[in-house]
Protein backbone atom coordinates (compact mmCIF):
# COMPACT_ATOMS: atom_id res chain seq x y z
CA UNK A 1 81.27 -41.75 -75.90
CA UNK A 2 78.25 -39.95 -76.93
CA UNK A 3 75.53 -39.20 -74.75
CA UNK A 4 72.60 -41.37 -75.41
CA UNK A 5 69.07 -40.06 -77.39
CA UNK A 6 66.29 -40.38 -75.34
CA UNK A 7 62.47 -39.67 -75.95
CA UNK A 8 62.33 -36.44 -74.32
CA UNK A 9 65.45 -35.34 -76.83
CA UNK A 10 63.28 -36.49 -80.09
CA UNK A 11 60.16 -34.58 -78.95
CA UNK A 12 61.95 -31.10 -78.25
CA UNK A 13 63.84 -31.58 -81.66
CA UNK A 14 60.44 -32.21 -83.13
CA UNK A 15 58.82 -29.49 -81.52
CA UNK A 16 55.91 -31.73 -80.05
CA UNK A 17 55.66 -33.79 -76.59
CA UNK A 18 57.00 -37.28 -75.45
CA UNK A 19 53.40 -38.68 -75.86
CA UNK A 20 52.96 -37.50 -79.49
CA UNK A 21 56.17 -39.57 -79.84
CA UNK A 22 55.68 -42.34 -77.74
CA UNK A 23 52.16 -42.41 -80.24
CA UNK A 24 53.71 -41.84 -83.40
CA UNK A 25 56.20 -44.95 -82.59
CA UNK A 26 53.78 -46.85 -80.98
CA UNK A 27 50.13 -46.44 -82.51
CA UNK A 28 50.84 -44.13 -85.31
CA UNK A 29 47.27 -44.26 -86.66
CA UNK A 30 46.47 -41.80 -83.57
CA UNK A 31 48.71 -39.43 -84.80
CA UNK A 32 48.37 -37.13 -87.69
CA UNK A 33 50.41 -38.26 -90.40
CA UNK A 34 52.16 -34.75 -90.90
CA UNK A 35 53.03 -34.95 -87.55
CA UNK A 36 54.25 -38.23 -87.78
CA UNK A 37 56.50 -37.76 -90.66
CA UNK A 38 58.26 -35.45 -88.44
CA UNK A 39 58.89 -37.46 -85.58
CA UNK A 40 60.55 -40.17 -87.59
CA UNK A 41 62.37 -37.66 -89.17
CA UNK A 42 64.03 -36.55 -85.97
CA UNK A 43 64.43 -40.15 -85.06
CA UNK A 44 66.24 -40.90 -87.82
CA UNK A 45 68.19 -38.05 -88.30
CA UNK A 46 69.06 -38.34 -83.84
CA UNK A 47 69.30 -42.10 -84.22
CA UNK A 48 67.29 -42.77 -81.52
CA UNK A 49 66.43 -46.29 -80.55
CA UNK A 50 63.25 -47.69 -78.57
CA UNK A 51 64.27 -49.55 -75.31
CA UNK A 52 62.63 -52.67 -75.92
CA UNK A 53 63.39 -53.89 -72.23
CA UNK A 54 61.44 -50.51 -71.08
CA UNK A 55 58.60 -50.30 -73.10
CA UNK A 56 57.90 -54.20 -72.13
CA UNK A 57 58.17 -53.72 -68.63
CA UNK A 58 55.89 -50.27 -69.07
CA UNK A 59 52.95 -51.70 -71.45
CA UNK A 60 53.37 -55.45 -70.98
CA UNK A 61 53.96 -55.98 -74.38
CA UNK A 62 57.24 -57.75 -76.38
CA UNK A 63 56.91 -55.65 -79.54
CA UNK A 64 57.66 -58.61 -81.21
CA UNK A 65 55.46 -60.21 -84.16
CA UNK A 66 55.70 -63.52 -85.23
CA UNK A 67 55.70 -65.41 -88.96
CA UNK A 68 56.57 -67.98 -90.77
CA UNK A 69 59.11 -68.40 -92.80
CA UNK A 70 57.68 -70.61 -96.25
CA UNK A 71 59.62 -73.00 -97.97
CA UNK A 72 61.82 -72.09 -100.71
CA UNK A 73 59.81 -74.10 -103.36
CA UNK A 74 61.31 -73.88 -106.64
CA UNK A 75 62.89 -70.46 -106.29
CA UNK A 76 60.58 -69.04 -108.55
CA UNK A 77 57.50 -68.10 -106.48
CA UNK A 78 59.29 -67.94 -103.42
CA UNK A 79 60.21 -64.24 -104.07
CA UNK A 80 56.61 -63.38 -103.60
CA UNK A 81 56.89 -64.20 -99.71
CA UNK A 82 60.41 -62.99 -99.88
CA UNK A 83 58.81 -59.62 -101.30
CA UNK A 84 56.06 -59.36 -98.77
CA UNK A 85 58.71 -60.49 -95.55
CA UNK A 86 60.43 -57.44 -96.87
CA UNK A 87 57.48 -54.74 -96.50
CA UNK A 88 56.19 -56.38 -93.52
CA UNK A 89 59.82 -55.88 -91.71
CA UNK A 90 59.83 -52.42 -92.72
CA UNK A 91 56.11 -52.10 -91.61
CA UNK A 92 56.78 -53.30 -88.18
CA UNK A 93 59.64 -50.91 -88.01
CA UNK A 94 57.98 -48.48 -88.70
CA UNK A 95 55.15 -48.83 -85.50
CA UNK A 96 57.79 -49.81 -83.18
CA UNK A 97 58.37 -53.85 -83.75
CA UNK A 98 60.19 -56.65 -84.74
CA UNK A 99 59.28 -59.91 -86.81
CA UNK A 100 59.57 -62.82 -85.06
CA UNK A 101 60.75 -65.91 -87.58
CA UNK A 102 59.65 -69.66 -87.22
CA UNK A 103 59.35 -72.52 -89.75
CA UNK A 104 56.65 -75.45 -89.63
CA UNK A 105 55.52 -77.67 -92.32
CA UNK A 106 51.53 -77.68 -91.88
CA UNK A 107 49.30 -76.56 -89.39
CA UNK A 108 49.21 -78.67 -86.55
CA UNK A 109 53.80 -77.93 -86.12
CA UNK A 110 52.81 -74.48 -86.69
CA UNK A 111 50.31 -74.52 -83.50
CA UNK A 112 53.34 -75.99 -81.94
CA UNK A 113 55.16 -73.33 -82.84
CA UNK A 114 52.86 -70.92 -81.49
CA UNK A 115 52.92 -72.41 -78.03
CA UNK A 116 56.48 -72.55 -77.80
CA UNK A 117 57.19 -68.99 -79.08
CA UNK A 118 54.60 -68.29 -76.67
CA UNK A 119 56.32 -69.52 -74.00
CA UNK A 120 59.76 -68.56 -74.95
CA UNK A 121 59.50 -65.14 -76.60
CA UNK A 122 55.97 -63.99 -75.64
CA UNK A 123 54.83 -62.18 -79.10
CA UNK A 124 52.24 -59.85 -78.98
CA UNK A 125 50.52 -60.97 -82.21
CA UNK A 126 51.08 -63.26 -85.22
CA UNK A 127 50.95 -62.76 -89.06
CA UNK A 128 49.50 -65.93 -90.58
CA UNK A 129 50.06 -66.18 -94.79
CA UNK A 130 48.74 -69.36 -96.86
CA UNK A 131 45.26 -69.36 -95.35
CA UNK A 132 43.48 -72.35 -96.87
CA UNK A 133 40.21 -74.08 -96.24
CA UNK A 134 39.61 -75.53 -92.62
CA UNK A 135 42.57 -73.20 -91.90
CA UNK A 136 43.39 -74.65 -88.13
CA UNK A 137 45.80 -71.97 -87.11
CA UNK A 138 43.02 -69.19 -87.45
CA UNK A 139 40.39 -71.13 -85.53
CA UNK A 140 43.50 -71.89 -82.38
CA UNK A 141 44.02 -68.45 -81.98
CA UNK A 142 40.93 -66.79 -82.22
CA UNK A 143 39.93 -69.66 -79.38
CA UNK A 144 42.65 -68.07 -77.14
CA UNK A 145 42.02 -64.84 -78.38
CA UNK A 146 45.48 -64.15 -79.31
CA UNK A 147 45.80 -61.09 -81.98
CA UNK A 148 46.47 -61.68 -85.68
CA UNK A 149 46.10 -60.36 -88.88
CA UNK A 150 46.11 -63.29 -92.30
CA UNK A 151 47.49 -62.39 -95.67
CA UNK A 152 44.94 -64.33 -97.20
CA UNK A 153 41.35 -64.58 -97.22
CA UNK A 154 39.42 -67.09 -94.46
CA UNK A 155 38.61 -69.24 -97.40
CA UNK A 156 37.16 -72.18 -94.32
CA UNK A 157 33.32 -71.78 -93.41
CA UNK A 158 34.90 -69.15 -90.75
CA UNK A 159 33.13 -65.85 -91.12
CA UNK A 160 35.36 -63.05 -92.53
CA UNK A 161 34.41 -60.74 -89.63
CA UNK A 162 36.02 -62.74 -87.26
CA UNK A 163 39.62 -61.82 -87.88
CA UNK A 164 41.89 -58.77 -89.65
CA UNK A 165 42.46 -60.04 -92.97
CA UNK A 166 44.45 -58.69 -96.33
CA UNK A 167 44.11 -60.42 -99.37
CA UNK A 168 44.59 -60.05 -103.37
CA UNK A 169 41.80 -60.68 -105.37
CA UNK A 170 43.37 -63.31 -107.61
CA UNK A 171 39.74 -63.31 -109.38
CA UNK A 172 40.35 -59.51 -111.09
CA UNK A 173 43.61 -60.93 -111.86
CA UNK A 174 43.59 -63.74 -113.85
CA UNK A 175 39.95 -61.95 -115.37
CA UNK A 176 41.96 -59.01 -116.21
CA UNK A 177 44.71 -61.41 -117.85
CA UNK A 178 41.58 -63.45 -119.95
CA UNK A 179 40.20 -60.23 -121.28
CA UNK A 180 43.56 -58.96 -122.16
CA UNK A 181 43.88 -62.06 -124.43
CA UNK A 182 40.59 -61.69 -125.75
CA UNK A 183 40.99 -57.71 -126.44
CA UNK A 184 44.07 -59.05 -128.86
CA UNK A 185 41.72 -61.38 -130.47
CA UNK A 186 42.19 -64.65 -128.87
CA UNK A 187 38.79 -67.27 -128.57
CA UNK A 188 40.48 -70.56 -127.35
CA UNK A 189 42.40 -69.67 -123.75
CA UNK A 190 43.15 -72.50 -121.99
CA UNK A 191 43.82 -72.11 -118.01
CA UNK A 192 46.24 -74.09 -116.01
CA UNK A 193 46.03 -74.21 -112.39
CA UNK A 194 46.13 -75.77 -109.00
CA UNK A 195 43.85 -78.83 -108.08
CA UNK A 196 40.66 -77.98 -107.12
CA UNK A 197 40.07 -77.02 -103.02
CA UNK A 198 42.73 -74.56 -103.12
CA UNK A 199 41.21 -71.45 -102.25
CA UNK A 200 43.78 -69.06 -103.84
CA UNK A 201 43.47 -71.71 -106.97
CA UNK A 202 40.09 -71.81 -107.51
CA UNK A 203 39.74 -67.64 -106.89
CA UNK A 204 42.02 -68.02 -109.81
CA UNK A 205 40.54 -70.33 -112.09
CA UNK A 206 37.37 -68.44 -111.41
CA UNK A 207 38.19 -65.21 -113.03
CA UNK A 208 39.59 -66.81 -116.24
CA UNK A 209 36.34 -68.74 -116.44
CA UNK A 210 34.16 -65.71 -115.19
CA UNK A 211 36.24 -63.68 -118.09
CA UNK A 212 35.50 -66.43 -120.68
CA UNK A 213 31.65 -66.48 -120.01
CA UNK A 214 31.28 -62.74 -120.42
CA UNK A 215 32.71 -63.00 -123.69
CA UNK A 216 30.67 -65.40 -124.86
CA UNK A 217 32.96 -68.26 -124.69
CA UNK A 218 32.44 -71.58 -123.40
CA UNK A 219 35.35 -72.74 -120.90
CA UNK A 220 34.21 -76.82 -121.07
CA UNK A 221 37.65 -78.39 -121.12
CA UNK A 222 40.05 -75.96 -121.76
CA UNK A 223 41.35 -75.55 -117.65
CA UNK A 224 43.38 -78.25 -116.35
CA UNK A 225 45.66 -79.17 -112.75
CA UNK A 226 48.29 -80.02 -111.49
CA UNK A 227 50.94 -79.33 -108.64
CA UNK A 228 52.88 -75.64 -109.09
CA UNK A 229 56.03 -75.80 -110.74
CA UNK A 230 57.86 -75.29 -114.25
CA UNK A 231 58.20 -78.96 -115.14
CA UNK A 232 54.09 -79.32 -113.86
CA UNK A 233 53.31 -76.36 -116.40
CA UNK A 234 55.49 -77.68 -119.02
CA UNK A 235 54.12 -80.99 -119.04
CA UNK A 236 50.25 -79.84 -118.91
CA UNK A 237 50.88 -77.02 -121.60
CA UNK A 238 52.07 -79.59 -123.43
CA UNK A 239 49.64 -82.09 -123.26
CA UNK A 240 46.96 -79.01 -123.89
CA UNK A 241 48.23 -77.86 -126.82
CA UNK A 242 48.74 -81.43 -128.85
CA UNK A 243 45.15 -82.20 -127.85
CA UNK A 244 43.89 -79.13 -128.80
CA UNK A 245 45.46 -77.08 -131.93
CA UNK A 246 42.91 -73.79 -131.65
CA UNK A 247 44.14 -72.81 -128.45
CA UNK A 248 46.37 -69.92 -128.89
CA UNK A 249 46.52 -68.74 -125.13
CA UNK A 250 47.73 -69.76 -121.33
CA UNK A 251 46.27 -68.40 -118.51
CA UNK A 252 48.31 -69.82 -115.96
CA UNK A 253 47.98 -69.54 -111.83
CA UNK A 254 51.74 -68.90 -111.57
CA UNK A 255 54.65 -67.72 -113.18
CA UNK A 256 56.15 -71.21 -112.35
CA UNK A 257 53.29 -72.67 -114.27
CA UNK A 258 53.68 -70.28 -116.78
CA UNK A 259 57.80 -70.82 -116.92
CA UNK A 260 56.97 -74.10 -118.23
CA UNK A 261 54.08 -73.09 -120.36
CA UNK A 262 56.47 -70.78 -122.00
CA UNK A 263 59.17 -73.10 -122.97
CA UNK A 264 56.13 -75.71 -124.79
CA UNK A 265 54.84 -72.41 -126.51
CA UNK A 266 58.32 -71.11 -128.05
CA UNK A 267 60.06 -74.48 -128.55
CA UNK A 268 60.76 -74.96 -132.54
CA UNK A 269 60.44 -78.56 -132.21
CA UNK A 270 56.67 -79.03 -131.57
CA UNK A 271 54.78 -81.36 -133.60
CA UNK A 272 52.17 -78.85 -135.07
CA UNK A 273 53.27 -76.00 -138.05
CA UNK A 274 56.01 -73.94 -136.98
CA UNK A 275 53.40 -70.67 -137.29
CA UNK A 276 51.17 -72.28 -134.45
CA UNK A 277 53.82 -71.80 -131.60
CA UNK A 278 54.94 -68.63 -132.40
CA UNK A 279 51.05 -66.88 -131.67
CA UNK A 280 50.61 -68.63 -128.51
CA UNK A 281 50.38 -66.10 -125.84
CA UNK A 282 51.32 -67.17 -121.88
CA UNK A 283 50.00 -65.09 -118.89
CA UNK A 284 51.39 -65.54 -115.59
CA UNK A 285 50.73 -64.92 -111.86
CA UNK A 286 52.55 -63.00 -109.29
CA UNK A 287 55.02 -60.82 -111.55
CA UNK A 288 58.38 -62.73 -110.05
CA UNK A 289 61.86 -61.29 -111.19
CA UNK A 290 61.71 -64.34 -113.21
CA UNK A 291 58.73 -63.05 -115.52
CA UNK A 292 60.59 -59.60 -115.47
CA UNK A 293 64.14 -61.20 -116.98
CA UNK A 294 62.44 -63.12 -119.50
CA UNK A 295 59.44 -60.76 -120.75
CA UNK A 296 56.56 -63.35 -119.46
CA UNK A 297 53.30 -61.18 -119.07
CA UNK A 298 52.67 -61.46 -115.64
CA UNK A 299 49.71 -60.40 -113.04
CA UNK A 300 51.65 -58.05 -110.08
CA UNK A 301 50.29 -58.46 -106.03
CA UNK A 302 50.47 -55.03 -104.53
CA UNK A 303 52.67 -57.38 -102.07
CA UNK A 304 54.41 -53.93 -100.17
CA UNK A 305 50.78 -52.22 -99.75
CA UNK A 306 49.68 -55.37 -98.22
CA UNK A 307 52.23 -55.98 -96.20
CA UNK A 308 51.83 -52.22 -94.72
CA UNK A 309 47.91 -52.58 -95.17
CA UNK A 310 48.47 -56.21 -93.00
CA UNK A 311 50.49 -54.44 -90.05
CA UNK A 312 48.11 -51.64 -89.86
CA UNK A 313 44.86 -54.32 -89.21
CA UNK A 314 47.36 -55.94 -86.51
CA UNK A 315 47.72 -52.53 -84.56
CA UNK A 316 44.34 -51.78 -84.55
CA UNK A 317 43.47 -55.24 -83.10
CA UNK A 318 46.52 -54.84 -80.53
CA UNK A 319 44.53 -51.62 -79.18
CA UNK A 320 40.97 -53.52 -79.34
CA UNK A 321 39.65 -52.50 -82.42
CA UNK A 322 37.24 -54.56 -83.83
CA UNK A 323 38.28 -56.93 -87.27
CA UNK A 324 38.34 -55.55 -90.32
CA UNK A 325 39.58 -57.26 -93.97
CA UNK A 326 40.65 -55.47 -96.95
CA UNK A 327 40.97 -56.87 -100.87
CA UNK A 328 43.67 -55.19 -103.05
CA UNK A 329 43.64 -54.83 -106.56
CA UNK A 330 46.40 -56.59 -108.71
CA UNK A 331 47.15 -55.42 -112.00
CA UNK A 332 48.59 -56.64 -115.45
CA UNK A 333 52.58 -56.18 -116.39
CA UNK A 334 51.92 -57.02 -119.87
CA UNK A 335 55.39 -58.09 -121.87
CA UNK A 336 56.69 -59.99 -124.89
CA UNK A 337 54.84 -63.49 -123.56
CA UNK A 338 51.66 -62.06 -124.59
């Protein structure tokens, strides 16, 4: 059986010593990242493997971070979490941890959650997503002072300051959507969203309107809500367009929204002139695989940068740093849709 890699083998392969790698495994952002590169190089290329059991016993610490796994939902926009899970995993690899998984349905199981993981599993740190408004998961575990980093803004009266947080701005998205509409000559763009008091909703809503204004347009009764989903977006686009026949664009908060959207504006059997379907345009939001298979315009998350972006915030606080956030731009995937 072959001898087993240790530390001290990676660092004389590397050429530097066992605290540069211990470092570049542990808190790479003390490490230069040439130097770095070449440690997990000879890691790889060794195959060595960190003794969890050691390094908790040495630091104290689990090297294990925990998040929630989110409902499937329709399938559609579940691939965005899916997509972020992914970068996040390799993320954590990459400084030396492991994801921790849990489910909970709203806040107060989740706080459950975090005591028994707590108890059971002792993570060093947690990685909240779907921050909302009067988020009580943020406010528990800053009261404990327990590290964590949100994907998601602290959209509750919470200043930002007080935890690491990563975020899209959903505002430049959905504005960069509205003026590509309005570039191609469209006046009447309609918006359909989330109900109002969701934070990632309304950041939404707020750069079609925003986009609308600086054009010169009024956006009076052309946005309306519902809950996310095809059928939801079919229904509403529906409803918009028979009640209004000068809208000509969709600006929609989702690509499940959108889906729906979509099949109102291309379906041959609407009750207006067969011309008037065929120029309305449909915008989506998050750039699924869905929107990629059947050419809907779509806004894309940066969803691997954050994920990286999110796990470097969490190893600065695990060292003591103080909170920092951090808004990525998104950008338009424009396609046949629009």
């Amino acid at each position: 059986m072959a001898e087993k890699v240790t530390i001290a083998d990676v660092a004389r392969v590397a050429g530097v010593s066992r605290q540069t790698v211990s470092n570049a495994l542990n808190t790479p952002e003390v490490v230069r990242p040439e130097t770095r590169q070449r440690v997990l190089e000879v890691v790889e290329e060794l195959g060595y493997r960190v003794n969890l059991a050691a390094r908790q016993m040495r630091t104290g610490r689990s090297g294990l971070i925990a998040i929630r796994v989110d409902p499937v939902g329709d399938g559609i926009n579940g691939s965005v979490f899916d997509r972020f899970l992914h970068g996040l995993t390799e993320a954590a690899a990459e400084a030396g941890h492991r994801l921790l998984l849990y489910t909970a349905a709203d806040d107060h199981k989740e706080i459950a959650a975090f005591e028994d993981l707590l108890g059971a599993h002792e993570p060093d740190a947690f990685v909240l997503t779907s921050t909302h408004h009067k988020d009580l998961r943020t406010s528990w575990l800053l009261e404990r002072q327990l590290p964590f980093v949100t994907f998601g803004r602290p959209w509750s009266e919470l200043p930002d300051v007080r935890h690491p947080w990563v975020d899209v701005d959903g505002a430049a998205g959905t504005e960069a959507a509205t003026e590509h509409l309005l570039a191609a000559g469209h006046r009447r763009i309609a918006f359909i969203g989330w109900p109002p008091g969701s934070g990632v909703g309304d950041d939404r809503r707020l750069g079609w309107s925003r986009a609308l204004a600086g054009a010169g347009l009024d956006p009076t009764g052309l946005s309306r809500e519902t809950d996310d989903g095809s059928v939801e977006g079919e229904a509403v686009a529906r409803d918009l367009l028979a009640g209004d026949p000068d809208i000509t664009a969709l600006v929609c908060a989702s690509d499940s929204l959108a889906l729906g959207a979509l099949q109102v504006a291309r379906s041959p059997n609407l009750a207006w002139h067969a011309e008037a379907y065929r120029r309305i345009a449909v915008i989506g939001f998050d750039d699924t695989p869905v929107a990629k298979a059947i050419g809907l315009t779509s806004v894309h998350q940066p969803l691997t940068e954050a994920a990286a972006r999110c796990m470097s915030l969490l190893s600065r606080a695990l060292e003591g740093t103080p909170p920092s956030h951090l808004l990525l731009p998104p950008f338009l995937v424009v396609r046949q849709s629009a």
